[in-house]
Structure formats: C-alpha cells, structure tokens
N, C-alpha and C. Protein backbone atom coordinates (compact mmCIF):
# COMPACT_ATOMS: atom_id res chain seq x y z
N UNK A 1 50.19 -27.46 -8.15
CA UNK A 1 51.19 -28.41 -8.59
C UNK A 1 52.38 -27.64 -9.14
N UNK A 2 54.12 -28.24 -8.83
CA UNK A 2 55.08 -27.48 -9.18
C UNK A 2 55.60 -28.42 -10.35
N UNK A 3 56.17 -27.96 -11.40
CA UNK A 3 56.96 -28.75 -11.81
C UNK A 3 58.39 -28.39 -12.32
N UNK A 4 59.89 -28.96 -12.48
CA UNK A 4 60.61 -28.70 -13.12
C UNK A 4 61.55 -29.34 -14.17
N UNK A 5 60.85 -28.96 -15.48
CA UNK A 5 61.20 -29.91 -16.51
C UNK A 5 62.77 -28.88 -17.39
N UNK A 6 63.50 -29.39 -17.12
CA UNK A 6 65.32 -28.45 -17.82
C UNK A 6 65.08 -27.30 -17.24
N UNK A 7 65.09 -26.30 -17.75
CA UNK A 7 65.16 -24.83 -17.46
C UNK A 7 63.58 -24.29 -17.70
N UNK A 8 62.46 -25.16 -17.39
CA UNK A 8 61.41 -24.30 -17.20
C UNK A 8 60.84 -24.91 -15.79
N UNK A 9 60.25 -23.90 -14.84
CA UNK A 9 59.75 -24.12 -13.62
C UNK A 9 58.15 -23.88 -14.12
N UNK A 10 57.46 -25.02 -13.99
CA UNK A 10 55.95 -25.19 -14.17
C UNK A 10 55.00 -24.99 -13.18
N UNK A 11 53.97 -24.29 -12.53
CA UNK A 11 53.21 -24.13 -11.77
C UNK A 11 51.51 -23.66 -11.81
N UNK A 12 51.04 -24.34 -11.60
CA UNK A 12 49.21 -24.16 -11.64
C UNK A 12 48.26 -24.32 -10.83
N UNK A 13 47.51 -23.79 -10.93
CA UNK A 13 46.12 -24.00 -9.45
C UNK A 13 44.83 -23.85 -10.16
N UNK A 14 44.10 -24.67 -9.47
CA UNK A 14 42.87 -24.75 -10.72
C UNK A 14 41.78 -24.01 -9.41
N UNK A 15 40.62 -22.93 -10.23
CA UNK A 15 40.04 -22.17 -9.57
C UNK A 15 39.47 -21.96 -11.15
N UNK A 16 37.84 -21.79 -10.59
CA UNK A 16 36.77 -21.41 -11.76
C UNK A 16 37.00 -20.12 -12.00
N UNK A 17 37.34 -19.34 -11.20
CA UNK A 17 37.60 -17.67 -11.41
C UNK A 17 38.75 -17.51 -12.32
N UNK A 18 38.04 -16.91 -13.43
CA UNK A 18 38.97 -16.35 -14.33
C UNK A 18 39.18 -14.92 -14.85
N UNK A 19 40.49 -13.93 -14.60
CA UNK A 19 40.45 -12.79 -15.48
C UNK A 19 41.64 -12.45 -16.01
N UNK A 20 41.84 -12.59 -16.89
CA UNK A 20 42.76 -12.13 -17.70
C UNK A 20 43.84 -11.47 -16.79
N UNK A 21 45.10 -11.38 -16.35
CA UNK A 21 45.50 -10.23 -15.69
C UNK A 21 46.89 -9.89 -16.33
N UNK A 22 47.58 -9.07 -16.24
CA UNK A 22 48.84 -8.98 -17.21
C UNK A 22 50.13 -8.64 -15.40
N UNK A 23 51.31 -9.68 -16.43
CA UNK A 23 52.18 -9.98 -15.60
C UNK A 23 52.53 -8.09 -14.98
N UNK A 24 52.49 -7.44 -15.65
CA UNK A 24 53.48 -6.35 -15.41
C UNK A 24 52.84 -4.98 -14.37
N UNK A 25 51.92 -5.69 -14.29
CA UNK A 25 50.49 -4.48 -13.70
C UNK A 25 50.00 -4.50 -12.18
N UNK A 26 49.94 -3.79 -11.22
CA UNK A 26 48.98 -4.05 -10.09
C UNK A 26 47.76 -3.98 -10.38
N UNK A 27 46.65 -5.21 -9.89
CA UNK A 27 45.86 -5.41 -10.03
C UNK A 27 44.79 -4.99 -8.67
N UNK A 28 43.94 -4.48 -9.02
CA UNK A 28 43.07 -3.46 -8.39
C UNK A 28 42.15 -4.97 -8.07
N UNK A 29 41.77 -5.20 -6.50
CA UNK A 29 40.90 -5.96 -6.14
C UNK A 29 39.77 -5.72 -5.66
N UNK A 30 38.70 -6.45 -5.35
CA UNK A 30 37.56 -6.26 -5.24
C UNK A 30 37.24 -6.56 -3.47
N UNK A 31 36.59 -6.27 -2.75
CA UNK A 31 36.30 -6.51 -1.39
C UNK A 31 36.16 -7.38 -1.41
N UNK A 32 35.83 -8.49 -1.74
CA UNK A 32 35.49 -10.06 -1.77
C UNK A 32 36.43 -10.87 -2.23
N UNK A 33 37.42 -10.15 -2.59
CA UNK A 33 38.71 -10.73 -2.86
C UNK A 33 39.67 -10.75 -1.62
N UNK A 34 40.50 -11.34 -1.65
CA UNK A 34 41.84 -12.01 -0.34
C UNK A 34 43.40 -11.18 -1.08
N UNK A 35 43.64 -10.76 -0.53
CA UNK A 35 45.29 -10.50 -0.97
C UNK A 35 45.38 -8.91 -1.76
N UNK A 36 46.31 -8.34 -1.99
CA UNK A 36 46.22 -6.68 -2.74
C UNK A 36 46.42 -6.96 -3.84
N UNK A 37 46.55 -7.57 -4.99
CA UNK A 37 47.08 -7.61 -6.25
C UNK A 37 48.49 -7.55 -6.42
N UNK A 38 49.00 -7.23 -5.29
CA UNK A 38 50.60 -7.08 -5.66
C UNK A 38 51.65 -8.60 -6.63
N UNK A 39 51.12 -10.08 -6.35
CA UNK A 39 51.95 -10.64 -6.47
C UNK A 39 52.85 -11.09 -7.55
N UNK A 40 51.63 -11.06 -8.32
CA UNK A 40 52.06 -10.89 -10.15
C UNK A 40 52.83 -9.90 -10.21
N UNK A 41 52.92 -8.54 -9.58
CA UNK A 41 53.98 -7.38 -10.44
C UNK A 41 54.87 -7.99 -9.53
N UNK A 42 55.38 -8.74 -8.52
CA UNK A 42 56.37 -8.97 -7.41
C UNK A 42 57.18 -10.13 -8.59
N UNK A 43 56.37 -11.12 -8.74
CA UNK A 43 57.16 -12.28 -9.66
C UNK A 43 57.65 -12.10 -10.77
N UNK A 44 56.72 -10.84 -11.40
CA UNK A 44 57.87 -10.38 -12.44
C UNK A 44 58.18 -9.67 -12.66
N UNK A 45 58.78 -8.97 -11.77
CA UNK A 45 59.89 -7.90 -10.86
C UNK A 45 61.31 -8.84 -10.75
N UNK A 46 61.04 -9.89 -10.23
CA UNK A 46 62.56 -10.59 -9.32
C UNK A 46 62.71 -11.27 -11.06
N UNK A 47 61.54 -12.14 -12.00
CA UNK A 47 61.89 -12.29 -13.25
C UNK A 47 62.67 -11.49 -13.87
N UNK A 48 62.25 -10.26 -14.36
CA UNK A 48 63.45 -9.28 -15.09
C UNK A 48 64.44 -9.19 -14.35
N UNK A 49 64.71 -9.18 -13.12
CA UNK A 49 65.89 -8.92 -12.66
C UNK A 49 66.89 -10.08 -12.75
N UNK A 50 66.30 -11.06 -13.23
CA UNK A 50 67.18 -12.68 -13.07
C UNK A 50 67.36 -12.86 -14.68
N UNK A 51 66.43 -12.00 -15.77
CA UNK A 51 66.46 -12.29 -16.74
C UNK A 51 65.76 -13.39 -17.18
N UNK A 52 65.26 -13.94 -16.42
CA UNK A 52 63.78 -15.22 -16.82
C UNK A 52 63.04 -14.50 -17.51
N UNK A 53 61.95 -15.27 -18.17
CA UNK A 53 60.73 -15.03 -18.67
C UNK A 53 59.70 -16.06 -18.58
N UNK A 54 58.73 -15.43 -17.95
CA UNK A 54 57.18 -15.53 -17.26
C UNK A 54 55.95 -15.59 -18.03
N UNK A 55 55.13 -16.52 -18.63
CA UNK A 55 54.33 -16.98 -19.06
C UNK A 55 53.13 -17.45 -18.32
N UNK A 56 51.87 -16.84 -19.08
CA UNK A 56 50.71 -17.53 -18.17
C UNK A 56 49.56 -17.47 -18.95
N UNK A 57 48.97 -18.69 -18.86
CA UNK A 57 47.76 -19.24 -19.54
C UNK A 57 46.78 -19.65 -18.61
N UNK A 58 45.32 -19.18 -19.17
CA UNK A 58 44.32 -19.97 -18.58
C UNK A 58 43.67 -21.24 -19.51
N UNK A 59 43.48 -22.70 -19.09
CA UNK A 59 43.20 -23.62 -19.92
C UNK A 59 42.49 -24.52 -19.26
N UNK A 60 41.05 -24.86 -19.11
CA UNK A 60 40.44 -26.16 -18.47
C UNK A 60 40.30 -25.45 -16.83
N UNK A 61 39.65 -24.56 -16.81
CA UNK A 61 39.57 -24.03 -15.07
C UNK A 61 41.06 -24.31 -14.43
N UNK A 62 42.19 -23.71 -15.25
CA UNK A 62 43.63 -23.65 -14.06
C UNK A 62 44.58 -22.62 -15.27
N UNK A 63 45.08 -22.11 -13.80
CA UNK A 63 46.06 -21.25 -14.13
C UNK A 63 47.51 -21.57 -14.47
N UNK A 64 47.66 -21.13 -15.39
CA UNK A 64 49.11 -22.06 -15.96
C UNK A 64 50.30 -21.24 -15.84
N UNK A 65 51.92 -21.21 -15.07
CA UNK A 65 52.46 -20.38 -14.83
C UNK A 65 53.56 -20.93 -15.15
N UNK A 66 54.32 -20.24 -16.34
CA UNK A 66 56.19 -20.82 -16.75
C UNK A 66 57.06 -19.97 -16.24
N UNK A 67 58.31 -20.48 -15.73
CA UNK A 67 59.29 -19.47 -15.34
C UNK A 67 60.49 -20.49 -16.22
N UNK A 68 60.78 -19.51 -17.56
CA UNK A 68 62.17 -19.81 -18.43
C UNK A 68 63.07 -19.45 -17.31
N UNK A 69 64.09 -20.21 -16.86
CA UNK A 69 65.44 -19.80 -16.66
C UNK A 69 66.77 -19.50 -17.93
C-alpha cells in the first residue's frame, strides 16, 4: 500500500519475516532469499541526494516505510 499524506510518502508490505535492517547498509542475503540486498542502500542513496529523510518501522507483521520530502 502507497500513501501520500503533505510531504510524507507512506509505504508498507506485510510479510511475517522480520529483521531489523539499517537504511544505510548492504545487506548480506541468504540462498533462500530473492534479490541482493542492494535496495535499501539504493533508496537511501537517491534520499540524501534529494535531501529527504527515510524512516522504517516494523509493527503488526508489516513493514512501515516514510519518505519526508
């Protein structure tokens, strides 16, 4: 689900898998995992460069994702 409420862009996906991961880091995946870890350091890569700030919570099995403009 997207949302955009003034200057924050809201986005979440609900998945039982949870780990902590930090916006600024490549994340090392597991063989049973899909994708390289890259996308989190990609989103807030183009963030600092726009000067946004990127927020993320896990709450109720979903991933919670803010982009301040």
């Amino acid at each position: 689900m997207v949302s955009l409420l003034g200057t924050k862009l809201k986005f979440w996906f609900l998945s039982a898998f949870y780990r902590q991961e930090r916006l600024t880091e490549h994340q090392v995946r597991e063989e049973t995992q899909k994708g390289n870890g890259l996308g989190l350091a990609i989103v807030r890569s183009i963030c600092d460069s726009h000067h946004w700030d990127i927020s993320y919570h896990y709450e109720d099995k979903r991933h919670n994702f803010i982009v301040t403009f």
